[in-house]
PDB file of N, CA and C in Angstrom:
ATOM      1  N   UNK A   1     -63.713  35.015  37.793  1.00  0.00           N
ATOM      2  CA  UNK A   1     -62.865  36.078  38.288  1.00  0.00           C
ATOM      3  C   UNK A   1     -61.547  35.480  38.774  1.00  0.00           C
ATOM      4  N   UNK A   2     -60.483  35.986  38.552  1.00  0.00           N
ATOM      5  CA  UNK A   2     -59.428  35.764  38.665  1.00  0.00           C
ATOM      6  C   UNK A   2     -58.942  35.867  40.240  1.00  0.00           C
ATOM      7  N   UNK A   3     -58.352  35.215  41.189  1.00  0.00           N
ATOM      8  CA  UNK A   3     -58.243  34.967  42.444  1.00  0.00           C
ATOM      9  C   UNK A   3     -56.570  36.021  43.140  1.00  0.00           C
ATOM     10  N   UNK A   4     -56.491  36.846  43.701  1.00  0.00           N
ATOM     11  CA  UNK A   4     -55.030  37.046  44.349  1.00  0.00           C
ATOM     12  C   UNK A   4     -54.682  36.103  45.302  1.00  0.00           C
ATOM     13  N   UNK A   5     -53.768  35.127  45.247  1.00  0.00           N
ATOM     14  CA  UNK A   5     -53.578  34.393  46.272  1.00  0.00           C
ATOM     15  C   UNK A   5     -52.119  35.003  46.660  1.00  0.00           C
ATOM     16  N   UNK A   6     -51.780  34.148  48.300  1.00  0.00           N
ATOM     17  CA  UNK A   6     -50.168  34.031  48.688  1.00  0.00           C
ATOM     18  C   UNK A   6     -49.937  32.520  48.326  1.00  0.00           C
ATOM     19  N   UNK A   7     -48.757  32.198  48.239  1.00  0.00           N
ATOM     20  CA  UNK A   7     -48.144  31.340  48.329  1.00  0.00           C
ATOM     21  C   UNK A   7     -46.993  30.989  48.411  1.00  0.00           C
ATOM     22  N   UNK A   8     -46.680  29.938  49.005  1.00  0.00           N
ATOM     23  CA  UNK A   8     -45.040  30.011  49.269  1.00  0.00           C
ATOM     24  C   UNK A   8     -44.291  29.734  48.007  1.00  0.00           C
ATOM     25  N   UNK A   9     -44.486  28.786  46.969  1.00  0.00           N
ATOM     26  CA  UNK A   9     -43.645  28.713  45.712  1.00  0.00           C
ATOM     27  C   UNK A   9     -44.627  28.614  44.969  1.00  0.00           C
ATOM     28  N   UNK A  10     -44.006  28.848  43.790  1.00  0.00           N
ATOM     29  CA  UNK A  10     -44.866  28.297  42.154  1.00  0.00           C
ATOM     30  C   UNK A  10     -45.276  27.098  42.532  1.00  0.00           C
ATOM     31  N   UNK A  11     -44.458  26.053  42.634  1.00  0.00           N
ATOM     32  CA  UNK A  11     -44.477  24.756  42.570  1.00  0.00           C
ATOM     33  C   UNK A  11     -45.686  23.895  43.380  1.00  0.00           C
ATOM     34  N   UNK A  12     -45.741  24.876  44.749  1.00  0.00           N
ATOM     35  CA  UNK A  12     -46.500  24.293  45.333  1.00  0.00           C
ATOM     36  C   UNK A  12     -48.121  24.931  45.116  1.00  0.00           C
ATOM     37  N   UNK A  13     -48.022  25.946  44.730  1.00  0.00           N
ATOM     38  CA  UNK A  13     -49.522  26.965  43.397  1.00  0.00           C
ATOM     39  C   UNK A  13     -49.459  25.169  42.680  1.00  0.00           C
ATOM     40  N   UNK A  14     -48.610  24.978  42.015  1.00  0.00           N
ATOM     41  CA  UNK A  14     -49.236  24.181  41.048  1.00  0.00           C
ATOM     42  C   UNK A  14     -49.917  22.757  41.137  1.00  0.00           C
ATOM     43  N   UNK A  15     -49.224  22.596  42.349  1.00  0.00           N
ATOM     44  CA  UNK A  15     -49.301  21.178  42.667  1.00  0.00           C
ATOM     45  C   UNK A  15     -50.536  21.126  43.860  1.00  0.00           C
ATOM     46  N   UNK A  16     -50.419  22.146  44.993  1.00  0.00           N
ATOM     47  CA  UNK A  16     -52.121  22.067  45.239  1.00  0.00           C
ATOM     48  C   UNK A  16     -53.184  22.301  44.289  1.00  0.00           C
ATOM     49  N   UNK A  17     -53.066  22.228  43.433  1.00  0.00           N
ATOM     50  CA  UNK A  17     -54.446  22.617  42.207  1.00  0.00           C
ATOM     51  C   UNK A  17     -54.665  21.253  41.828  1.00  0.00           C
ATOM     52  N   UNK A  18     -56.363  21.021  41.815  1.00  0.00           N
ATOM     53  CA  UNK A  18     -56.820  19.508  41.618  1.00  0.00           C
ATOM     54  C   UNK A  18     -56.915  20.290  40.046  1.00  0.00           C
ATOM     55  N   UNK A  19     -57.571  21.045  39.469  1.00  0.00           N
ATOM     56  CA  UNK A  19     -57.507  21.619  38.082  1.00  0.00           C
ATOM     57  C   UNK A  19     -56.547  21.895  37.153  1.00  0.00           C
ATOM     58  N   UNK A  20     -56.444  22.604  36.259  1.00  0.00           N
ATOM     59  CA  UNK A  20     -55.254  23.168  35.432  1.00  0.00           C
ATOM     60  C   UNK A  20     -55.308  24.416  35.734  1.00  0.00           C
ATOM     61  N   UNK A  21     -54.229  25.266  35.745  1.00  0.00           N
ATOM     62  CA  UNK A  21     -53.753  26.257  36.122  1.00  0.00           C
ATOM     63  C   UNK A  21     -53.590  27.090  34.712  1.00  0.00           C
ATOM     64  N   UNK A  22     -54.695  28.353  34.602  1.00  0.00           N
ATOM     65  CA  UNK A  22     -53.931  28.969  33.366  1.00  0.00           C
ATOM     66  C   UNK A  22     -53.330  30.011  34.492  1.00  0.00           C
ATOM     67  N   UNK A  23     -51.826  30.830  33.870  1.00  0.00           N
ATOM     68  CA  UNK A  23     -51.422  31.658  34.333  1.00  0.00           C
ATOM     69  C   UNK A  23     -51.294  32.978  33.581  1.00  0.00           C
ATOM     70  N   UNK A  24     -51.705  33.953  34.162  1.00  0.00           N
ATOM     71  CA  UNK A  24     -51.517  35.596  33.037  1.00  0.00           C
ATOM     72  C   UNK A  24     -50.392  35.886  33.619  1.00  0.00           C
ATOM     73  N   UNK A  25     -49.125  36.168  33.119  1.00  0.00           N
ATOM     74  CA  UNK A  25     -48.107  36.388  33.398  1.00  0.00           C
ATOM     75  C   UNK A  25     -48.095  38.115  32.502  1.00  0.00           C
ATOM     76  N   UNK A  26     -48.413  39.287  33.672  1.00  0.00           N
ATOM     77  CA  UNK A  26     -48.670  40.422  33.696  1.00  0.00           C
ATOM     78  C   UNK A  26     -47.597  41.484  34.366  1.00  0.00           C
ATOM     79  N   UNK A  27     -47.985  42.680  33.811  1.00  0.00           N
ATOM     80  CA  UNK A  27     -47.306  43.990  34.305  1.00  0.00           C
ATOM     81  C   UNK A  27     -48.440  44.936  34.096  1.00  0.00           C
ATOM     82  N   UNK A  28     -48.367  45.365  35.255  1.00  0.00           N
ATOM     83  CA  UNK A  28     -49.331  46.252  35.716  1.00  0.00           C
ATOM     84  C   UNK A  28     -49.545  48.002  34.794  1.00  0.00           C
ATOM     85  N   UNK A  29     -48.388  47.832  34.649  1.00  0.00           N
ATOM     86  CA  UNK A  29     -47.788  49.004  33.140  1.00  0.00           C
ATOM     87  C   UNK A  29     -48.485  49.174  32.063  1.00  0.00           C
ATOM     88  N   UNK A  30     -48.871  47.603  31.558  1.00  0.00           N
ATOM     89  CA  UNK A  30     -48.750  46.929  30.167  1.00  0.00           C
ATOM     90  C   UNK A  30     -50.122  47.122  30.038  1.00  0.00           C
ATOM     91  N   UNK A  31     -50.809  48.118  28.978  1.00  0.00           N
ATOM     92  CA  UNK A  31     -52.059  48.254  28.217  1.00  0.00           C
ATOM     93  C   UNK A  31     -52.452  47.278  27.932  1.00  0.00           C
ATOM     94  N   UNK A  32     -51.930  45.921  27.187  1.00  0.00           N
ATOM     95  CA  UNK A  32     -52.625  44.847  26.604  1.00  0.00           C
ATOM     96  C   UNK A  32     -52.794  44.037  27.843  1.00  0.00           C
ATOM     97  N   UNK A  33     -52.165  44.128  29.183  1.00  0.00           N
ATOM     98  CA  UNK A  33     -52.505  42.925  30.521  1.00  0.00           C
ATOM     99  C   UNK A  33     -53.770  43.852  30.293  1.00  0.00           C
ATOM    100  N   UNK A  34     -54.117  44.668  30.940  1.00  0.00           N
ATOM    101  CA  UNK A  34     -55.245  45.706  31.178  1.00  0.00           C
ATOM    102  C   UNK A  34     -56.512  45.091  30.701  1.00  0.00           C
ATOM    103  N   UNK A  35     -56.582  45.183  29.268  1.00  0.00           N
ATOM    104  CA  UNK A  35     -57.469  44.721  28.507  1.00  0.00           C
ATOM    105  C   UNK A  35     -58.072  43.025  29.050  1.00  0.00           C
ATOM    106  N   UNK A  36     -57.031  42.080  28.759  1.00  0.00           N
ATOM    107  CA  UNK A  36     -57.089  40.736  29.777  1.00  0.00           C
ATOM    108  C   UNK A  36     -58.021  40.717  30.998  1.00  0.00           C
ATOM    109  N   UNK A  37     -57.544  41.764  31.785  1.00  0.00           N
ATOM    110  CA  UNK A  37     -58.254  41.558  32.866  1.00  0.00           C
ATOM    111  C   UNK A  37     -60.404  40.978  32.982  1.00  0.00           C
ATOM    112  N   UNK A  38     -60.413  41.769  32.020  1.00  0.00           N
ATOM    113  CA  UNK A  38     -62.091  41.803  31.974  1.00  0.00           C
ATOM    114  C   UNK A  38     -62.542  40.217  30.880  1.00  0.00           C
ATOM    115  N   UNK A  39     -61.206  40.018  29.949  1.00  0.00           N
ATOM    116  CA  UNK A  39     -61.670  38.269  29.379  1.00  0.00           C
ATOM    117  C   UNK A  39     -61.010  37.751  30.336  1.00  0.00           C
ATOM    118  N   UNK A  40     -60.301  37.639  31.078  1.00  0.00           N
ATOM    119  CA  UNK A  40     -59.851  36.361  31.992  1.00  0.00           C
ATOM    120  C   UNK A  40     -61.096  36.107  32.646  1.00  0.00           C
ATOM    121  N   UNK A  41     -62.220  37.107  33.336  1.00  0.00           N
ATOM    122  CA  UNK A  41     -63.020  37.485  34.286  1.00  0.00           C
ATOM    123  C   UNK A  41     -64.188  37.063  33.038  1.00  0.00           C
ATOM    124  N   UNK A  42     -64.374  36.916  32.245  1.00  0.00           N
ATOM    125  CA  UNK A  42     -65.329  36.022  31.387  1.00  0.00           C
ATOM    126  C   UNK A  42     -65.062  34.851  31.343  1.00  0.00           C
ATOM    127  N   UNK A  43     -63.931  34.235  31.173  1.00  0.00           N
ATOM    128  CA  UNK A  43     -63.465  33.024  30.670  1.00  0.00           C
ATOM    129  C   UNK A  43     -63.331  32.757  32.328  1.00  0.00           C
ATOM    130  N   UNK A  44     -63.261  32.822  33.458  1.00  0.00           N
ATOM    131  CA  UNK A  44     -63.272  32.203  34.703  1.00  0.00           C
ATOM    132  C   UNK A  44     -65.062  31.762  35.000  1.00  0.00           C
ATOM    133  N   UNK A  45     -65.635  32.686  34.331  1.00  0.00           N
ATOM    134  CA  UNK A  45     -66.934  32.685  35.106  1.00  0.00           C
ATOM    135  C   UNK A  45     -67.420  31.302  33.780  1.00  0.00           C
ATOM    136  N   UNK A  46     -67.089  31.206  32.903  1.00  0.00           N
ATOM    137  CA  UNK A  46     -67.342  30.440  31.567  1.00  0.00           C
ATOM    138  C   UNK A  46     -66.855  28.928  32.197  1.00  0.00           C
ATOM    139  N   UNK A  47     -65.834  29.193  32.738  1.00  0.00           N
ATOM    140  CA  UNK A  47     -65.262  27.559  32.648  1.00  0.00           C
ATOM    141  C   UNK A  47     -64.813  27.687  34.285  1.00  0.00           C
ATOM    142  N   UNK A  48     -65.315  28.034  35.348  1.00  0.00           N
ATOM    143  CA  UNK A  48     -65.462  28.031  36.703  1.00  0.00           C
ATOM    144  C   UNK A  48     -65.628  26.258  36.818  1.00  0.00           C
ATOM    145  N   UNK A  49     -64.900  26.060  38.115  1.00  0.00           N
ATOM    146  CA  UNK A  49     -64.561  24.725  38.237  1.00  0.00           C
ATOM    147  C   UNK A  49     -63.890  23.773  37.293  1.00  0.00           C
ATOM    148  N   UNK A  50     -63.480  24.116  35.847  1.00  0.00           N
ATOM    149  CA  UNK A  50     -62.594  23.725  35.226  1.00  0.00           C
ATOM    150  C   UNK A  50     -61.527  23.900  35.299  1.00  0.00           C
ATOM    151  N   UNK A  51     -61.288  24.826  35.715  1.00  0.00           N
ATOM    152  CA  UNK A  51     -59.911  25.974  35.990  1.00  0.00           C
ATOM    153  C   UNK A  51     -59.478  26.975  36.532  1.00  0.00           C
ATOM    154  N   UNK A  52     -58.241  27.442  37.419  1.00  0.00           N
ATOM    155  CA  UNK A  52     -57.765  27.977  38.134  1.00  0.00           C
ATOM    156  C   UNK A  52     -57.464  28.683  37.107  1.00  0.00           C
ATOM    157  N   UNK A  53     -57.593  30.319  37.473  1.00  0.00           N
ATOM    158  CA  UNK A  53     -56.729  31.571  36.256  1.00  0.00           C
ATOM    159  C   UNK A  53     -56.241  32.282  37.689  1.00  0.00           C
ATOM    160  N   UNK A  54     -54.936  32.626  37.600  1.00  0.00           N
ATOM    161  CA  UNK A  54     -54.024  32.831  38.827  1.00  0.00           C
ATOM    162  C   UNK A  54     -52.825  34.215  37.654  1.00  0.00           C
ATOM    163  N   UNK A  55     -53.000  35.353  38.241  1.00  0.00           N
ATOM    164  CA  UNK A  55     -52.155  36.240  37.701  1.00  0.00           C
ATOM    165  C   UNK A  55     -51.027  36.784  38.285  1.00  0.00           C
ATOM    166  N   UNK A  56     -49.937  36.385  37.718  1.00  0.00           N
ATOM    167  CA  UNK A  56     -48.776  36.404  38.106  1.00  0.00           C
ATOM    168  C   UNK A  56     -48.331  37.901  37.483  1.00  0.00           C
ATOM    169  N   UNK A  57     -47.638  39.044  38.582  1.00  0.00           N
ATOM    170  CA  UNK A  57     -47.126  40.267  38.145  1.00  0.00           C
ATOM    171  C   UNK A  57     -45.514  40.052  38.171  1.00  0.00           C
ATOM    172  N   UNK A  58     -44.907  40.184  36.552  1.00  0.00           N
ATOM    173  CA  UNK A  58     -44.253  39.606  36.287  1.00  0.00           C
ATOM    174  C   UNK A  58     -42.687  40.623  36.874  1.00  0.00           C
ATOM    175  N   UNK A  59     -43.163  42.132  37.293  1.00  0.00           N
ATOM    176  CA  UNK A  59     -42.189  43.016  37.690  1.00  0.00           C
ATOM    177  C   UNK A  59     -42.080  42.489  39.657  1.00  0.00           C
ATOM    178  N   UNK A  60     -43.260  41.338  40.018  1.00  0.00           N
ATOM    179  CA  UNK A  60     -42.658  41.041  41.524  1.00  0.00           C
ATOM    180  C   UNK A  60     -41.734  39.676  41.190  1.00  0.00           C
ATOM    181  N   UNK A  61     -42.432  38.810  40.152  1.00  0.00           N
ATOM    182  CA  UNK A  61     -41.930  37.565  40.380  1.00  0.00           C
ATOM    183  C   UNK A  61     -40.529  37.498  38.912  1.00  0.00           C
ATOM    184  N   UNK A  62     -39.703  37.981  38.794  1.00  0.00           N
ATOM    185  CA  UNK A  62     -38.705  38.234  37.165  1.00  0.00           C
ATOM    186  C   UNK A  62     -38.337  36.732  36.858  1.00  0.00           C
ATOM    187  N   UNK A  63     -38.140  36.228  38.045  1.00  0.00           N
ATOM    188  CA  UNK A  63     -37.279  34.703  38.094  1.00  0.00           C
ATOM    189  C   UNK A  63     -38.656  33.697  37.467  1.00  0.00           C
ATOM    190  N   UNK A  64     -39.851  34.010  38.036  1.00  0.00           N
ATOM    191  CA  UNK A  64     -40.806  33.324  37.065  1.00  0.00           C
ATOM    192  C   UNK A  64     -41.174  33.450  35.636  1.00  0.00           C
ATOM    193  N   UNK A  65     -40.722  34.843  35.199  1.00  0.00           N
ATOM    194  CA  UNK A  65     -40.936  35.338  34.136  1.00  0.00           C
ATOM    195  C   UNK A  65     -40.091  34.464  33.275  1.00  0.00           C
ATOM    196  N   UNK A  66     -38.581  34.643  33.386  1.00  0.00           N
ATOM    197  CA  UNK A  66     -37.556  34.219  33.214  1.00  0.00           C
ATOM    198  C   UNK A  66     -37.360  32.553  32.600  1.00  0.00           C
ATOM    199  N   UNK A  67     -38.031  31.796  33.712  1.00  0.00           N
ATOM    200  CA  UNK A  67     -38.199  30.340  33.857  1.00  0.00           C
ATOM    201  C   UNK A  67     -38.965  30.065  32.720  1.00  0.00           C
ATOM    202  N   UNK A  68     -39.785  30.574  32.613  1.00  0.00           N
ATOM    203  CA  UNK A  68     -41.320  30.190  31.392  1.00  0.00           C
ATOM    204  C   UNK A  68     -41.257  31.059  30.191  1.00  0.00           C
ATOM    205  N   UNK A  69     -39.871  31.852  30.236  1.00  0.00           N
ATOM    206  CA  UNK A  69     -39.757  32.331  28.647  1.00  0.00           C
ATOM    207  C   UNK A  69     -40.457  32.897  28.494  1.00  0.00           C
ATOM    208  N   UNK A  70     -40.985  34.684  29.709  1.00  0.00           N
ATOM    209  CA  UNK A  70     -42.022  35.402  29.534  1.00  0.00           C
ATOM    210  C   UNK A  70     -41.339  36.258  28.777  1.00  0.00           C
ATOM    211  N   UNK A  71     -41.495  36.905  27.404  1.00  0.00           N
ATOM    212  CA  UNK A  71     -40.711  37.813  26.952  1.00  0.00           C
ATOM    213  C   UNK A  71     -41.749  39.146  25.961  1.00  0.00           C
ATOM    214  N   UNK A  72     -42.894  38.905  26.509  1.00  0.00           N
ATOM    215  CA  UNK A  72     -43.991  39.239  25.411  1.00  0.00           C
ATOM    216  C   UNK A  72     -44.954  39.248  26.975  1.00  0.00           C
ATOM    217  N   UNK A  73     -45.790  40.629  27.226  1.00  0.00           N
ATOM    218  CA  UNK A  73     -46.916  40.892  27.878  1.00  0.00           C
ATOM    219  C   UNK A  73     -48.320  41.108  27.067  1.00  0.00           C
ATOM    220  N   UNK A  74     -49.249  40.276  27.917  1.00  0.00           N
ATOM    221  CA  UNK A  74     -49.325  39.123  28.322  1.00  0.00           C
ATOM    222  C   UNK A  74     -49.361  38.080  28.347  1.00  0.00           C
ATOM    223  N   UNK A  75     -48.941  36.709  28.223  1.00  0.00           N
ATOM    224  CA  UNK A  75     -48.617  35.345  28.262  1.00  0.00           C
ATOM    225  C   UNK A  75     -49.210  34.679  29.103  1.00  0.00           C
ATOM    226  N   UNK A  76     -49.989  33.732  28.690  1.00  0.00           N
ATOM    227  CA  UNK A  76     -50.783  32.965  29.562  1.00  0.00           C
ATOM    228  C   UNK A  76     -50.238  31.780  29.259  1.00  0.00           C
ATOM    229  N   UNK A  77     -50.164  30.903  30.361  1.00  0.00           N
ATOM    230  CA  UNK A  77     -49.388  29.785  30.252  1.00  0.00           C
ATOM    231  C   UNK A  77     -50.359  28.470  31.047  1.00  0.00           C
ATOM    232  N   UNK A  78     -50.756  27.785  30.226  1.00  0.00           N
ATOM    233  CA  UNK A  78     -52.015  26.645  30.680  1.00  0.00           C
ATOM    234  C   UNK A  78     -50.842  25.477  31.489  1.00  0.00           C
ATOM    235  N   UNK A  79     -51.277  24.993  32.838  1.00  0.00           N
ATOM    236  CA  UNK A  79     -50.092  24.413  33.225  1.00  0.00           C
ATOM    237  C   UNK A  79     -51.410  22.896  33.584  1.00  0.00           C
ATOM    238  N   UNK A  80     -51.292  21.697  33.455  1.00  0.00           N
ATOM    239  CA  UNK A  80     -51.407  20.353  33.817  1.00  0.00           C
ATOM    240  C   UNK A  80     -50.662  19.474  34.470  1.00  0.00           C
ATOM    241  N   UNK A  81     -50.975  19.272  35.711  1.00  0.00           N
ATOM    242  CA  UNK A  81     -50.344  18.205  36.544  1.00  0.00           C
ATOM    243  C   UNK A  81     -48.976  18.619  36.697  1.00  0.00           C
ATOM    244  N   UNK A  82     -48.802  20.265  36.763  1.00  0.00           N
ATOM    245  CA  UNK A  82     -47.294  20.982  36.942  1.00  0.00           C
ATOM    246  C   UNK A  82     -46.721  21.248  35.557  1.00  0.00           C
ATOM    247  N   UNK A  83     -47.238  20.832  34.895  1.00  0.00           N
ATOM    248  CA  UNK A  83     -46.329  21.029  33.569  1.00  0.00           C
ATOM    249  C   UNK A  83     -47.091  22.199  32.442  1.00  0.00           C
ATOM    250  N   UNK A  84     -45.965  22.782  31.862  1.00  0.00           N
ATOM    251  CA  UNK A  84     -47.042  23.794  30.946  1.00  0.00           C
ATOM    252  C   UNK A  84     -47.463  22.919  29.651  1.00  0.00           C
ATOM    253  N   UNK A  85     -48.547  23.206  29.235  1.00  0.00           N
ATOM    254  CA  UNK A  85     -49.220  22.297  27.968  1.00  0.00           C
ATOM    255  C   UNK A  85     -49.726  23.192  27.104  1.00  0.00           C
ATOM    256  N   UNK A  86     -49.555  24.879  27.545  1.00  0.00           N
ATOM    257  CA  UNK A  86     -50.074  25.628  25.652  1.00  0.00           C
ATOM    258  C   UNK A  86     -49.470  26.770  26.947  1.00  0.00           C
ATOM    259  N   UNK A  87     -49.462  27.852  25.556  1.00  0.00           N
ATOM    260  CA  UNK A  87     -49.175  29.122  25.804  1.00  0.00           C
ATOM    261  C   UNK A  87     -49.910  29.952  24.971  1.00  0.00           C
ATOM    262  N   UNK A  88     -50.143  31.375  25.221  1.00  0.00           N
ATOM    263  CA  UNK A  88     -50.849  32.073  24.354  1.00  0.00           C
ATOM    264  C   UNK A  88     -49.830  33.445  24.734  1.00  0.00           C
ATOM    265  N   UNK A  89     -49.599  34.673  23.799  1.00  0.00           N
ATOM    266  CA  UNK A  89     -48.791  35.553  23.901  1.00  0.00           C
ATOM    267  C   UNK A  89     -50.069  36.627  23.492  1.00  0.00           C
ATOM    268  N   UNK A  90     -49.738  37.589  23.914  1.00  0.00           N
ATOM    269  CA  UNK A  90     -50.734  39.091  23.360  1.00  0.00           C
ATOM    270  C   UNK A  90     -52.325  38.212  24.016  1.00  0.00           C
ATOM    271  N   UNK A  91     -52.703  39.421  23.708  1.00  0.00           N
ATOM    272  CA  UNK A  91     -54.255  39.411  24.092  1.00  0.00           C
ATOM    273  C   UNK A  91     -54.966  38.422  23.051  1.00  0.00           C
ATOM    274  N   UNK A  92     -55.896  37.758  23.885  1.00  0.00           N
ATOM    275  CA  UNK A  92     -56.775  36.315  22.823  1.00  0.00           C
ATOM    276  C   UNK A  92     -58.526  37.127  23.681  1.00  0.00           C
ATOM    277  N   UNK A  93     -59.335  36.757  22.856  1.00  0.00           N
ATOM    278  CA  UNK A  93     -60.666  37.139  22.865  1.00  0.00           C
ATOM    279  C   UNK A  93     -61.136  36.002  23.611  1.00  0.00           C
ATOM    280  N   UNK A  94     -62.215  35.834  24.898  1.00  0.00           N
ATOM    281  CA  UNK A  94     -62.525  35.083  25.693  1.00  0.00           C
ATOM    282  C   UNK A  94     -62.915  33.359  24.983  1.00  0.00           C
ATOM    283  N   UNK A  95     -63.664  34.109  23.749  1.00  0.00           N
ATOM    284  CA  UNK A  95     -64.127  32.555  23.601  1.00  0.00           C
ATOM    285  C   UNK A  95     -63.141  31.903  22.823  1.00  0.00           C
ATOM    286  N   UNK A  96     -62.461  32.299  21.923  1.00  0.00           N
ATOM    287  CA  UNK A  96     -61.055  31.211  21.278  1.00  0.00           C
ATOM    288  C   UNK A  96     -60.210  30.855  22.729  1.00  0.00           C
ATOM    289  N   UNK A  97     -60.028  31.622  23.790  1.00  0.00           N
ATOM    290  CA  UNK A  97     -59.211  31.059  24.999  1.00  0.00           C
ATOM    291  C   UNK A  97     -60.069  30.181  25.385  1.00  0.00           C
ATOM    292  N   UNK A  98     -61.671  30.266  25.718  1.00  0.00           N
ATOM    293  CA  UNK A  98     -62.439  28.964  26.121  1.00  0.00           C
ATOM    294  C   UNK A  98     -62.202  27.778  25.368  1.00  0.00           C
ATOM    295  N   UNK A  99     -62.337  28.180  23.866  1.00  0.00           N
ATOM    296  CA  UNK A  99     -61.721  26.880  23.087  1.00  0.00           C
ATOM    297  C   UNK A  99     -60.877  26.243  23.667  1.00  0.00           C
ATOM    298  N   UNK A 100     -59.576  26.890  23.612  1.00  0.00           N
ATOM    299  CA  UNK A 100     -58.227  26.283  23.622  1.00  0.00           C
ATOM    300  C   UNK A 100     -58.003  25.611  25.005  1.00  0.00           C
ATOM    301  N   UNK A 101     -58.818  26.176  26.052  1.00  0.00           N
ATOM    302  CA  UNK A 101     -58.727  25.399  27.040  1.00  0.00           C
ATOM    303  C   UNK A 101     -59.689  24.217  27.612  1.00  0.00           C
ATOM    304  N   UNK A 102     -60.454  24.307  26.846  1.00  0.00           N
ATOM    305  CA  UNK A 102     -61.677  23.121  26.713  1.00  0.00           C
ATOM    306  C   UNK A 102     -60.898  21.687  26.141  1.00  0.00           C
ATOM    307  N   UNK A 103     -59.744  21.907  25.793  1.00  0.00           N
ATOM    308  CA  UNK A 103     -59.293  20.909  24.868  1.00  0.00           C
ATOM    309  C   UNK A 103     -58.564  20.499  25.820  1.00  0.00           C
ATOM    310  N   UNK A 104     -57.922  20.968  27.241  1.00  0.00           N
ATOM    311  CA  UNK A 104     -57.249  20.426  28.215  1.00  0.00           C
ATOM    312  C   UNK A 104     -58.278  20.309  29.756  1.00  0.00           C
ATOM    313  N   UNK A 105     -59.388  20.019  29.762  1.00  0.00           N
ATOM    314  CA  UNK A 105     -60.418  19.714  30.928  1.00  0.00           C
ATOM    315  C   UNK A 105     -60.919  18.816  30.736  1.00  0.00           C
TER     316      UNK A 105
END
């Protein structure tokens, strides 16, 4: 299951994380985030303790959107040791996202 946290910056989201960070970079609007919600919430419970899934609503944060070349809802953005290392655009089915992130744990 996917976590609501506060935090004071991205930067520091990324850098307290001993894991990799996937991010859903969402709008609450957007039919295809919608759908996401229930595979992120498979794929957390699948690969729990591998990875942080942290959903970013992209109509509070624009300047994050912006930064990471969100231009397409939803975008998940796999981040390592602060840095992004894959992206996925539109909706992906839980287990090809387990794939793809099995390859960075």
């Amino acid at each position: 299951m996917s976590v609501k946290k506060q935090f004071g910056s991205f930067d520091e989201l990324l850098s307290g994380s001993q894991l990799p960070v996937l991010v859903d970079f969402y709008a609450p609007w957007c039919g295809p985030c919608q759908l996401m919600t229930g595979i992120l919430d498979r794929v957390s419970e699948e690969m729990k303790d591998k990875v942080q899934i942290v959903k970013i609503n992209t109509d509070n944060y624009p300047d994050l959107a912006s930064q990471f070349r969100v231009y397409a809802l939803p975008t998940l953005v796999l981040f390592k040791d602060g840095e992004p290392v894959d992206r996925v655009e539109g909706v992906i089915q839980a287990d090809k996202l387990c794939d793809r992130l099995a390859a960075y744990v």
